[in-house]
PDB file of N, CA and C in Angstrom:
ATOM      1  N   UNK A   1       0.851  -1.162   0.000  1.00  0.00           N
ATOM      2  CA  UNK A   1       0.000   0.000   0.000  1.00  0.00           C
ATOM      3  C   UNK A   1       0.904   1.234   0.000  1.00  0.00           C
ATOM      4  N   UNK A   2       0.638   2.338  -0.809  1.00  0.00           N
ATOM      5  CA  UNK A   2       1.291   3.490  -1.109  1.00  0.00           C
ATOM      6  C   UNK A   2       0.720   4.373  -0.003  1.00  0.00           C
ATOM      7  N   UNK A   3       1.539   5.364   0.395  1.00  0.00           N
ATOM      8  CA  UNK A   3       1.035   6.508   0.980  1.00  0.00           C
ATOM      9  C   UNK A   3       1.073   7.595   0.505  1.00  0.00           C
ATOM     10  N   UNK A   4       0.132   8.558   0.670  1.00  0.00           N
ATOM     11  CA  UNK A   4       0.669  10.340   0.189  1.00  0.00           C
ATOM     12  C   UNK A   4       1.666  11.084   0.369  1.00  0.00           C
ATOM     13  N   UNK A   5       2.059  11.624  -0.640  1.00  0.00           N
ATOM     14  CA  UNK A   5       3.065  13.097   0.635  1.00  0.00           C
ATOM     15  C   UNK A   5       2.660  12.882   1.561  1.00  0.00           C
ATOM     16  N   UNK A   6       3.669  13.678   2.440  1.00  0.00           N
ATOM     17  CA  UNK A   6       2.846  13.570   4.024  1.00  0.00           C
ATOM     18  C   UNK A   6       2.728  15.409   3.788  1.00  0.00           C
ATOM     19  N   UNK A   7       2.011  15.730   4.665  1.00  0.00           N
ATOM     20  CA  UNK A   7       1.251  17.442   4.422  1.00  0.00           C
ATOM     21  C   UNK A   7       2.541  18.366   5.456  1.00  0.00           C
ATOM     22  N   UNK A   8       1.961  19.296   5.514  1.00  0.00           N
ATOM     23  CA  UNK A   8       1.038  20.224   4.791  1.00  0.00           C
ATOM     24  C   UNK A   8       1.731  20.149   3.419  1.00  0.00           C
ATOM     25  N   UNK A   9       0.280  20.469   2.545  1.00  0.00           N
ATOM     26  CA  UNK A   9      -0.042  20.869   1.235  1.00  0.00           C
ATOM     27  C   UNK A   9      -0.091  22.119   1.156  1.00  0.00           C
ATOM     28  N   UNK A  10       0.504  23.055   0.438  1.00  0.00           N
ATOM     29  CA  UNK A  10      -0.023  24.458   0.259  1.00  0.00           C
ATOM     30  C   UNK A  10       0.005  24.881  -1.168  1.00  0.00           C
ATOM     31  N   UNK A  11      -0.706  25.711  -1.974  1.00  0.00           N
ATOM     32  CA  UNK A  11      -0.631  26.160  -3.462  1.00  0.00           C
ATOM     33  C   UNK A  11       0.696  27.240  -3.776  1.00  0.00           C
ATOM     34  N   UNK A  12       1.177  26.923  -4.575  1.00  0.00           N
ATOM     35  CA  UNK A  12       2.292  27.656  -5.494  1.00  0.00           C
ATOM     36  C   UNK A  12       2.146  28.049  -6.416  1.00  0.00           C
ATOM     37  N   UNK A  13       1.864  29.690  -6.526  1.00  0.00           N
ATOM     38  CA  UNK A  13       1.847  30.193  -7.929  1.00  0.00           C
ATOM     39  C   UNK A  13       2.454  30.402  -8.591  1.00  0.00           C
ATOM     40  N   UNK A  14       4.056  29.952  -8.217  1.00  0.00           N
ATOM     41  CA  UNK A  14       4.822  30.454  -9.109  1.00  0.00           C
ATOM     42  C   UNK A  14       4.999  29.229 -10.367  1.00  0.00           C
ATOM     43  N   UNK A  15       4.443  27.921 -10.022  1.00  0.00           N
ATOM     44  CA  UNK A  15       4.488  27.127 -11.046  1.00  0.00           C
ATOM     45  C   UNK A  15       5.993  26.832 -11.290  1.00  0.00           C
ATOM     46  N   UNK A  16       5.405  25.227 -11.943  1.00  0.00           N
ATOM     47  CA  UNK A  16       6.914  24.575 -11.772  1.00  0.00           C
ATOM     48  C   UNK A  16       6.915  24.315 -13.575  1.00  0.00           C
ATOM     49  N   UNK A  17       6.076  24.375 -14.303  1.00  0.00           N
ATOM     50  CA  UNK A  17       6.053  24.535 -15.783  1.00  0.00           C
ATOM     51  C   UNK A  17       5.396  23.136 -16.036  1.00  0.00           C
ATOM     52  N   UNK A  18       4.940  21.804 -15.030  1.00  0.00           N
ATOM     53  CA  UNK A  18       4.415  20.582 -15.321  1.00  0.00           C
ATOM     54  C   UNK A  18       3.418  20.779 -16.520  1.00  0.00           C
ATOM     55  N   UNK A  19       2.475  21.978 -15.973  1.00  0.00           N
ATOM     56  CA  UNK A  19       0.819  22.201 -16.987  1.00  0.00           C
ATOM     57  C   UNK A  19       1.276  23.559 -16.970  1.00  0.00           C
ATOM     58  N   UNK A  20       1.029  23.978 -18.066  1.00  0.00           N
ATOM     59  CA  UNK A  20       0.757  25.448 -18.579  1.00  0.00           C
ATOM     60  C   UNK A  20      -1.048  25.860 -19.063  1.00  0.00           C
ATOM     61  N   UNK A  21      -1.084  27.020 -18.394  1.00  0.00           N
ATOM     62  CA  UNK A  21      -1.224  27.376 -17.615  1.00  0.00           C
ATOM     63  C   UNK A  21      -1.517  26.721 -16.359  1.00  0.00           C
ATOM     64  N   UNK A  22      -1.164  26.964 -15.373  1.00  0.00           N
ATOM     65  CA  UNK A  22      -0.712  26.233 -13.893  1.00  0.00           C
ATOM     66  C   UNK A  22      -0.719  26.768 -12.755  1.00  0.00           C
ATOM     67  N   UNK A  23      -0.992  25.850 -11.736  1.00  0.00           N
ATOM     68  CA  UNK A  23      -0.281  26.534 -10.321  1.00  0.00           C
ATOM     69  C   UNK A  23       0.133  24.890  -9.444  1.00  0.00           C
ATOM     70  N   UNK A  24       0.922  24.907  -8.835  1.00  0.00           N
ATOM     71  CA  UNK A  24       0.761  23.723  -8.496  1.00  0.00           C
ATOM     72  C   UNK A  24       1.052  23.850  -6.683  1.00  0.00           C
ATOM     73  N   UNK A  25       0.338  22.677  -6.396  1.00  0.00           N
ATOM     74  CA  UNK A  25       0.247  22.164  -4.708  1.00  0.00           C
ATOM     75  C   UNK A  25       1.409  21.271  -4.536  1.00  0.00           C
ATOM     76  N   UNK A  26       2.314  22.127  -3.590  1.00  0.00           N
ATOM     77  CA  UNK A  26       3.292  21.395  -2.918  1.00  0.00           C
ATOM     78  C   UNK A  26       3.280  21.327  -1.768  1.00  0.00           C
ATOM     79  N   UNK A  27       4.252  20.393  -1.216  1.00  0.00           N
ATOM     80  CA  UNK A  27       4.788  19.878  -0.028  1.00  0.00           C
ATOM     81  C   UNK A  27       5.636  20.483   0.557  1.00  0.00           C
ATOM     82  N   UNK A  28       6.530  19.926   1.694  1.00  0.00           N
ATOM     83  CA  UNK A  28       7.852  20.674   2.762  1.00  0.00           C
ATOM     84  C   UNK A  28       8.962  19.553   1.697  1.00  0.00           C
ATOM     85  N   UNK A  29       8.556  18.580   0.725  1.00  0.00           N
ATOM     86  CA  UNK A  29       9.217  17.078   0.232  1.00  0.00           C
ATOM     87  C   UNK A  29       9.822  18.394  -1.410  1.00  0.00           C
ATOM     88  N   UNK A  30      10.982  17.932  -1.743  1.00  0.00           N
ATOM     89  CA  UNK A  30      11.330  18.764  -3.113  1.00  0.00           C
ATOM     90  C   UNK A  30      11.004  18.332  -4.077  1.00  0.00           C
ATOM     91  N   UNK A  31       9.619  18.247  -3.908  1.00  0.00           N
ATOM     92  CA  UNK A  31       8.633  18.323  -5.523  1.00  0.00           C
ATOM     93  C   UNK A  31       7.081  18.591  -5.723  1.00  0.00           C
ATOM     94  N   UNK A  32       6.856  18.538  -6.412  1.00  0.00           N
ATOM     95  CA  UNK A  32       5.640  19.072  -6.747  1.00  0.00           C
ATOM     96  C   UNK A  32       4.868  17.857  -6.616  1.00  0.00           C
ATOM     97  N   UNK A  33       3.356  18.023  -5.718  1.00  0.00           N
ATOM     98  CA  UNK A  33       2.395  16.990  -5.536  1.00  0.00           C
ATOM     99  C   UNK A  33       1.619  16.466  -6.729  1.00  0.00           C
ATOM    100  N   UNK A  34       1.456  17.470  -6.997  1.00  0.00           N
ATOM    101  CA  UNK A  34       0.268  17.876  -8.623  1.00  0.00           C
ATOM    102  C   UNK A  34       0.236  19.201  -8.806  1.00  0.00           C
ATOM    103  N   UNK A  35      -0.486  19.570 -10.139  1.00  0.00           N
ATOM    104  CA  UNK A  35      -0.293  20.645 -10.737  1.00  0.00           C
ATOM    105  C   UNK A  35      -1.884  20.956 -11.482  1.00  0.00           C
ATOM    106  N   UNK A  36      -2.340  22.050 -10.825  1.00  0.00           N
ATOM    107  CA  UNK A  36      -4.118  22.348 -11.260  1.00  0.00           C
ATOM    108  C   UNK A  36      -4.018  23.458 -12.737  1.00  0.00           C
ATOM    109  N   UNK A  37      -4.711  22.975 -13.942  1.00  0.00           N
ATOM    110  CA  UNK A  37      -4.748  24.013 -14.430  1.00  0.00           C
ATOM    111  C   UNK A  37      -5.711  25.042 -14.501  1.00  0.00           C
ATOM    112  N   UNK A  38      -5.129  26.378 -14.616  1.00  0.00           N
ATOM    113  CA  UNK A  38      -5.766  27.078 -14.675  1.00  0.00           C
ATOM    114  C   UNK A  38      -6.662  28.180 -15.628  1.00  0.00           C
ATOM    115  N   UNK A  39      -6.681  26.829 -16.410  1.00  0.00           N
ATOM    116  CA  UNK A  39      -8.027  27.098 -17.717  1.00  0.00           C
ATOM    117  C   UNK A  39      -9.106  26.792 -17.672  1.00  0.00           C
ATOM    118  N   UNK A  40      -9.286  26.197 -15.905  1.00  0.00           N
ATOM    119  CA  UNK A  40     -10.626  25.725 -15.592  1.00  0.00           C
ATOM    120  C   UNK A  40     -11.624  26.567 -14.696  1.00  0.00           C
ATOM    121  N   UNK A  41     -12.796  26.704 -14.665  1.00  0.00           N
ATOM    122  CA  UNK A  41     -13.507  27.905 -14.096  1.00  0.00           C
ATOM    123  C   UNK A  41     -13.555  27.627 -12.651  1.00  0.00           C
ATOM    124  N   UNK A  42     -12.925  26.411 -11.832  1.00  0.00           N
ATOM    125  CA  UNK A  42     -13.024  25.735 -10.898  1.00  0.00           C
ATOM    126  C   UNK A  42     -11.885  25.963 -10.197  1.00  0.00           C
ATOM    127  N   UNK A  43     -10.647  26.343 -10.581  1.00  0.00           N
ATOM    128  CA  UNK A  43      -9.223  26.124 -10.388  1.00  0.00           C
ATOM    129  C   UNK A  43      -8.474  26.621  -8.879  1.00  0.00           C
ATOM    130  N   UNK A  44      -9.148  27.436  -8.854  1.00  0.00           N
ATOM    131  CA  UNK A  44      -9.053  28.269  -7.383  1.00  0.00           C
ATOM    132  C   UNK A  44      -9.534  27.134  -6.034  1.00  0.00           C
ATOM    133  N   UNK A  45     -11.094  26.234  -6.375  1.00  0.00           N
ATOM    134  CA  UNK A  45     -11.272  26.350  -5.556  1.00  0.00           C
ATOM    135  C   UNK A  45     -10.904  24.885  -5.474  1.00  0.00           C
ATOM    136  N   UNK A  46     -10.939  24.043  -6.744  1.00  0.00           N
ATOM    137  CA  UNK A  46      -9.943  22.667  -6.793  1.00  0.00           C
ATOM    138  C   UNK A  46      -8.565  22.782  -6.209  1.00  0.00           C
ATOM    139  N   UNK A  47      -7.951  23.582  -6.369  1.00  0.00           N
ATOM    140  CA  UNK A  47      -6.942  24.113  -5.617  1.00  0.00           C
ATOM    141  C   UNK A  47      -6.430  23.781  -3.915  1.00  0.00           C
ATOM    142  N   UNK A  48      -7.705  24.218  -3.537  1.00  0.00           N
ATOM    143  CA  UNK A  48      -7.644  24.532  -2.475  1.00  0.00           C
ATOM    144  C   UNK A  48      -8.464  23.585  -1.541  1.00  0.00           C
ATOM    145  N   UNK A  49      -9.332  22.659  -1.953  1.00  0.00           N
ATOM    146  CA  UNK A  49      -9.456  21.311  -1.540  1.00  0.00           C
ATOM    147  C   UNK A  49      -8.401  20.137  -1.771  1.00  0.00           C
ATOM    148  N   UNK A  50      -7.950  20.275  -2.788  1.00  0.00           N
ATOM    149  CA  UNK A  50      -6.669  19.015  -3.237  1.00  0.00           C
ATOM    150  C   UNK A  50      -5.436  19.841  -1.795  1.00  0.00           C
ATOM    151  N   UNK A  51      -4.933  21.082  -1.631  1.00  0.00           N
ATOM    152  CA  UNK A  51      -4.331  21.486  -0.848  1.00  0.00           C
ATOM    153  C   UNK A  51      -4.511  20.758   0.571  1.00  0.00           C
ATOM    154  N   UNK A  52      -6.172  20.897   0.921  1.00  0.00           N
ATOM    155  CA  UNK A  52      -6.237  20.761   2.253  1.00  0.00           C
ATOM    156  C   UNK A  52      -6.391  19.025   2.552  1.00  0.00           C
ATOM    157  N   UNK A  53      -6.496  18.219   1.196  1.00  0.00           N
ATOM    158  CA  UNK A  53      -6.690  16.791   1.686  1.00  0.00           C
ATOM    159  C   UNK A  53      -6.187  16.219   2.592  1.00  0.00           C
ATOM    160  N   UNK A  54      -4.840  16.211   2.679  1.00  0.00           N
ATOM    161  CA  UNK A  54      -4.317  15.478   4.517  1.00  0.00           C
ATOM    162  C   UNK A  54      -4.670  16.163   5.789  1.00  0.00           C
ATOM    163  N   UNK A  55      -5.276  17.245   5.073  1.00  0.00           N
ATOM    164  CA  UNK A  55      -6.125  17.831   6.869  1.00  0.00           C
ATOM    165  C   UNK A  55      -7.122  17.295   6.697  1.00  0.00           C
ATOM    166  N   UNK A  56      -7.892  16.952   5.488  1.00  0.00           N
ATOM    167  CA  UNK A  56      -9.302  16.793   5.773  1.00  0.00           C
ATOM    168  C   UNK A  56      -9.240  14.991   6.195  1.00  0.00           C
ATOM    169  N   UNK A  57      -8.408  14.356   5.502  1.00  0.00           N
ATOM    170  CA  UNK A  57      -8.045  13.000   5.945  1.00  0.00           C
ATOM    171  C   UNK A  57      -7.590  13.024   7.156  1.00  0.00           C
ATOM    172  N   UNK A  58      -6.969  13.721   7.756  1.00  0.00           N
ATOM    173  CA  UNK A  58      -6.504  13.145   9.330  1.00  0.00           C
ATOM    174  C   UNK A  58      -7.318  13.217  10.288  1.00  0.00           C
ATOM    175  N   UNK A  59      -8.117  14.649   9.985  1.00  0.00           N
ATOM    176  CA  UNK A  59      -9.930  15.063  10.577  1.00  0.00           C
ATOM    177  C   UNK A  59     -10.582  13.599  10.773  1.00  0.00           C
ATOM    178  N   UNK A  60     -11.189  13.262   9.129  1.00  0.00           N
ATOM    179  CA  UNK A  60     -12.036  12.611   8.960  1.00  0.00           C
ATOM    180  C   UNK A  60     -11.521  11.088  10.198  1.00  0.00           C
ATOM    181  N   UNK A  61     -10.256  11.032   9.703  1.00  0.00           N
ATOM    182  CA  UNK A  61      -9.951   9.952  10.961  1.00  0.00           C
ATOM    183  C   UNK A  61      -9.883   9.973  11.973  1.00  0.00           C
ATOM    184  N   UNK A  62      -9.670  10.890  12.993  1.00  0.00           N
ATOM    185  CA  UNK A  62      -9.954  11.356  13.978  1.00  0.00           C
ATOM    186  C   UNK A  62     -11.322  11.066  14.207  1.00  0.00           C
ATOM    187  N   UNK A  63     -12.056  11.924  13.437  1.00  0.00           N
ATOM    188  CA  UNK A  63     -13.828  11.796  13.961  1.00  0.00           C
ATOM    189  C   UNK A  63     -14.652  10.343  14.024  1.00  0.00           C
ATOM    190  N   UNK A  64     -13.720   9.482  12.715  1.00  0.00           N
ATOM    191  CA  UNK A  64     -14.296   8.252  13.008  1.00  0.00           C
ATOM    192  C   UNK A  64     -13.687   7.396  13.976  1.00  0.00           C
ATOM    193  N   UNK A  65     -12.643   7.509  14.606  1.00  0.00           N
ATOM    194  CA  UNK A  65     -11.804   6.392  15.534  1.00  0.00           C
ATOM    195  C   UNK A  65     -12.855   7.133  16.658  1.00  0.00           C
ATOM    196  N   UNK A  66     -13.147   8.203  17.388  1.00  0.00           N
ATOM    197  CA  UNK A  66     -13.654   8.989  18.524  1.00  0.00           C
ATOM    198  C   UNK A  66     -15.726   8.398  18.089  1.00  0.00           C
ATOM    199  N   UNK A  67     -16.023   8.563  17.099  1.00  0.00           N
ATOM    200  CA  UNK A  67     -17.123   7.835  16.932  1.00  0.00           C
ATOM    201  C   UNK A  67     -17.564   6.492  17.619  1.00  0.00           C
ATOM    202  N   UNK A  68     -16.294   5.168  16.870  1.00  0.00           N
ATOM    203  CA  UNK A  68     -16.324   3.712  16.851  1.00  0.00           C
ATOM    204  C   UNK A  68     -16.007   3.372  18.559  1.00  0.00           C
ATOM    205  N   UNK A  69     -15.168   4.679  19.008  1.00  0.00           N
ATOM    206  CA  UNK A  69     -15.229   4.507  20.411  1.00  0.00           C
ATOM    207  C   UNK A  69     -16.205   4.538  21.390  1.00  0.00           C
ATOM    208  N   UNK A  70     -16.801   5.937  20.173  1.00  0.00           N
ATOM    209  CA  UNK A  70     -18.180   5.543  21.962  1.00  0.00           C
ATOM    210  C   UNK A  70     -19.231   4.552  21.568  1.00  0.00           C
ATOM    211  N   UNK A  71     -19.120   4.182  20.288  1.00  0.00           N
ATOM    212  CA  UNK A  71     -20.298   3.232  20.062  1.00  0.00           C
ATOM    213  C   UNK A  71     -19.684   1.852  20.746  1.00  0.00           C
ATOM    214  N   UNK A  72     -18.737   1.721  20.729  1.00  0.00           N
ATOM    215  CA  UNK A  72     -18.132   0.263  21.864  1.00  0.00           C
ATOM    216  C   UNK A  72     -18.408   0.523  23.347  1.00  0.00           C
ATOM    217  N   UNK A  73     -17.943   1.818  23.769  1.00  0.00           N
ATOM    218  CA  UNK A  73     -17.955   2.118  25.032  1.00  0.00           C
ATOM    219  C   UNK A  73     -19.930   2.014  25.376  1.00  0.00           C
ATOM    220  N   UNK A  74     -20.652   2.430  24.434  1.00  0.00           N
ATOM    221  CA  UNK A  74     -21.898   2.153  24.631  1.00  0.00           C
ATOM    222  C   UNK A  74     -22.533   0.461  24.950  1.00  0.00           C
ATOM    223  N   UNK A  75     -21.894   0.264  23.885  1.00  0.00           N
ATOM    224  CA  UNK A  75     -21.854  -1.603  23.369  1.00  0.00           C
ATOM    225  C   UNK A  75     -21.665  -1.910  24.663  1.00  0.00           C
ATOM    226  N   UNK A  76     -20.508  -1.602  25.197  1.00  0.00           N
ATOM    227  CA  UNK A  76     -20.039  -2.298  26.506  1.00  0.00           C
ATOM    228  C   UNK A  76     -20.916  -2.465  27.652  1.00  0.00           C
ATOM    229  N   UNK A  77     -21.468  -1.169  27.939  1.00  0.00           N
ATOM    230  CA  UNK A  77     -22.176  -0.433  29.213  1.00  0.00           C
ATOM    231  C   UNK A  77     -23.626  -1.049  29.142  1.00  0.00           C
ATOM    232  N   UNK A  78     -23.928  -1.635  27.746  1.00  0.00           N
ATOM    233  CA  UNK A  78     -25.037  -2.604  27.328  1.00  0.00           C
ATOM    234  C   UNK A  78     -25.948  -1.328  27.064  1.00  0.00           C
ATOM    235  N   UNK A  79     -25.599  -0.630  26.822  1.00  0.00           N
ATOM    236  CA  UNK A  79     -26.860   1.496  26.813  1.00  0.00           C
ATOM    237  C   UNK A  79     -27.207   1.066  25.327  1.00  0.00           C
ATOM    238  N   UNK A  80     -27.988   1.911  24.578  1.00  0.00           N
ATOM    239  CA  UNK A  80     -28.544   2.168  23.553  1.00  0.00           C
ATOM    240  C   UNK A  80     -27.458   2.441  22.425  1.00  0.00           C
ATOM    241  N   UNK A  81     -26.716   1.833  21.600  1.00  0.00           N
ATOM    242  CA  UNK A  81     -25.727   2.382  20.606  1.00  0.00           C
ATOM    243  C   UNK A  81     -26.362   3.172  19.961  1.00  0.00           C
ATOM    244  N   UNK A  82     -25.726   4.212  19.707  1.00  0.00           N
ATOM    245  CA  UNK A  82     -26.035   5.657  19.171  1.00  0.00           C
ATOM    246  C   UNK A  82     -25.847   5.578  17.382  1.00  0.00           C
ATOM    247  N   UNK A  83     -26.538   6.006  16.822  1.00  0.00           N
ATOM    248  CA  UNK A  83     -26.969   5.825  15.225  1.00  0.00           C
ATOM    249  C   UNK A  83     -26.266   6.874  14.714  1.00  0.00           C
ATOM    250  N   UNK A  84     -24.946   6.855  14.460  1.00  0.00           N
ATOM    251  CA  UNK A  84     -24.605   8.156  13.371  1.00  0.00           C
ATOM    252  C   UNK A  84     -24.639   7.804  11.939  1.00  0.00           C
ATOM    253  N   UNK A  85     -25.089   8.544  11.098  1.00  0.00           N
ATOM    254  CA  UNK A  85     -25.683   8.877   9.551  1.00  0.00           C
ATOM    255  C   UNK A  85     -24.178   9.291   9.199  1.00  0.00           C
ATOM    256  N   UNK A  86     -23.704   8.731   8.527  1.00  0.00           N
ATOM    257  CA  UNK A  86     -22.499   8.583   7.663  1.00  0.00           C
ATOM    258  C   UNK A  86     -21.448   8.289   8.028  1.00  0.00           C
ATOM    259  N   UNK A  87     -21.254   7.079   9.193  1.00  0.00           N
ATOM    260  CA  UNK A  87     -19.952   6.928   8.907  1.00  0.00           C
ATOM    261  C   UNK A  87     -19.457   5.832   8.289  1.00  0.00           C
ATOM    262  N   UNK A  88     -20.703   5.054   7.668  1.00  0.00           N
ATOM    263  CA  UNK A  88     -20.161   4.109   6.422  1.00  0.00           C
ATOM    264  C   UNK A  88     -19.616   5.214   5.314  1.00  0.00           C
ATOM    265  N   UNK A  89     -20.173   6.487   5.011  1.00  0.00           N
ATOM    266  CA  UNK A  89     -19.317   7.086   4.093  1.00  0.00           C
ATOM    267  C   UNK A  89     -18.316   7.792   4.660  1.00  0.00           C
ATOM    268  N   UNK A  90     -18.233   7.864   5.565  1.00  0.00           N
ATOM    269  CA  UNK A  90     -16.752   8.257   6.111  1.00  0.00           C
ATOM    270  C   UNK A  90     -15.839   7.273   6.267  1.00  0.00           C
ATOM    271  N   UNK A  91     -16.372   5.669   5.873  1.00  0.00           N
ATOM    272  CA  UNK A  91     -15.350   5.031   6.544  1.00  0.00           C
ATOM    273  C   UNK A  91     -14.478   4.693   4.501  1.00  0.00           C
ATOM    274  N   UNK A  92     -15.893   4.869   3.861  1.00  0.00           N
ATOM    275  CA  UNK A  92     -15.569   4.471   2.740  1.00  0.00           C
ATOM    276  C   UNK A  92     -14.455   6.207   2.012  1.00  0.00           C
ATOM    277  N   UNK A  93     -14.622   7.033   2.447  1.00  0.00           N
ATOM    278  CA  UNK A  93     -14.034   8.139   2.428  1.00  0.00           C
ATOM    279  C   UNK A  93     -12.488   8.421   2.472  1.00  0.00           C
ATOM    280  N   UNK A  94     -12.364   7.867   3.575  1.00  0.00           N
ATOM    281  CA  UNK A  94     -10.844   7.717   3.901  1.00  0.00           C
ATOM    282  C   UNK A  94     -10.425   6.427   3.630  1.00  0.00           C
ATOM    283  N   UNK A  95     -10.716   5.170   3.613  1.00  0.00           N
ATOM    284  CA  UNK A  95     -10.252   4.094   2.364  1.00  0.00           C
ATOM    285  C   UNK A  95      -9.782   4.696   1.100  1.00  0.00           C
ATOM    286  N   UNK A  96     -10.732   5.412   0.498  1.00  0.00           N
ATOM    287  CA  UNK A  96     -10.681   6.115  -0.596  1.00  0.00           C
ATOM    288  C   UNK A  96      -9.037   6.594  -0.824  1.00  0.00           C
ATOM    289  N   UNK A  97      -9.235   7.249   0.107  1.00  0.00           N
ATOM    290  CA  UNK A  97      -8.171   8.503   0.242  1.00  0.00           C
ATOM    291  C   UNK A  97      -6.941   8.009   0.699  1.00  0.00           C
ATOM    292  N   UNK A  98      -7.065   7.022   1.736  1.00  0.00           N
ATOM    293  CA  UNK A  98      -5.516   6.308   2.133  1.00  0.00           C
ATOM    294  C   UNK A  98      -5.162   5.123   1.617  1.00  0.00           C
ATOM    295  N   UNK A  99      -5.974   4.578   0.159  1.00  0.00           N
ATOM    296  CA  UNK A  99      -5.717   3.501  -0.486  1.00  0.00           C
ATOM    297  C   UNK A  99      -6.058   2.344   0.215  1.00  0.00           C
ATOM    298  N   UNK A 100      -7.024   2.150   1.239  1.00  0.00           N
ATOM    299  CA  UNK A 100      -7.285   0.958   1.686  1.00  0.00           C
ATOM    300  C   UNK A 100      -7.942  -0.166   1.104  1.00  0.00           C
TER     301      UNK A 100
END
């Protein structure tokens, strides 16, 4: 199993010449992650989600390990397990995202 850069991600306008017209999202690692072009009416804000993905992945994992906990800790106590609405897509989310 592959992993990502590791983050922070941040946008570079000065462009590394990969795509013309360009800006590309790098790392603290000496290279370029990917490269968004900017002939698209979207580019700014594709940008800036592809930027924030290992925050939004480490989030998303966070919220589901703190979830699966109290639904055990419930499980345990024999109480009512608590019904949260999406974290089959959160679980399928970050699979997604960390190649699982």
């Amino acid at each position: 199993m592959t992993k990502p850069t590791p983050g922070p991600w941040r946008i570079s306008e000065s462009g590394s010449g990969y795509v013309e017209p360009g800006i590309d999202i790098v790392s603290d690692c000496p290279w370029t992650v990917t490269a968004v072009l900017t002939d698209c009416p979207h580019y700014e804000a594709n940008a800036r989600l592809i930027a924030a993905a290992p925050d939004l992945l480490e989030a998303a994992q966070k919220v589901l390990a703190g979830l699966h906990e109290r639904m055990k800790e419930a499980r345990d106590a024999k109480e009512a397990v608590p019904v949260f609405d999406g974290i089959a897509d959160l679980s399928d989310a970050i699979n997604k995202a960390s190649d699982r």
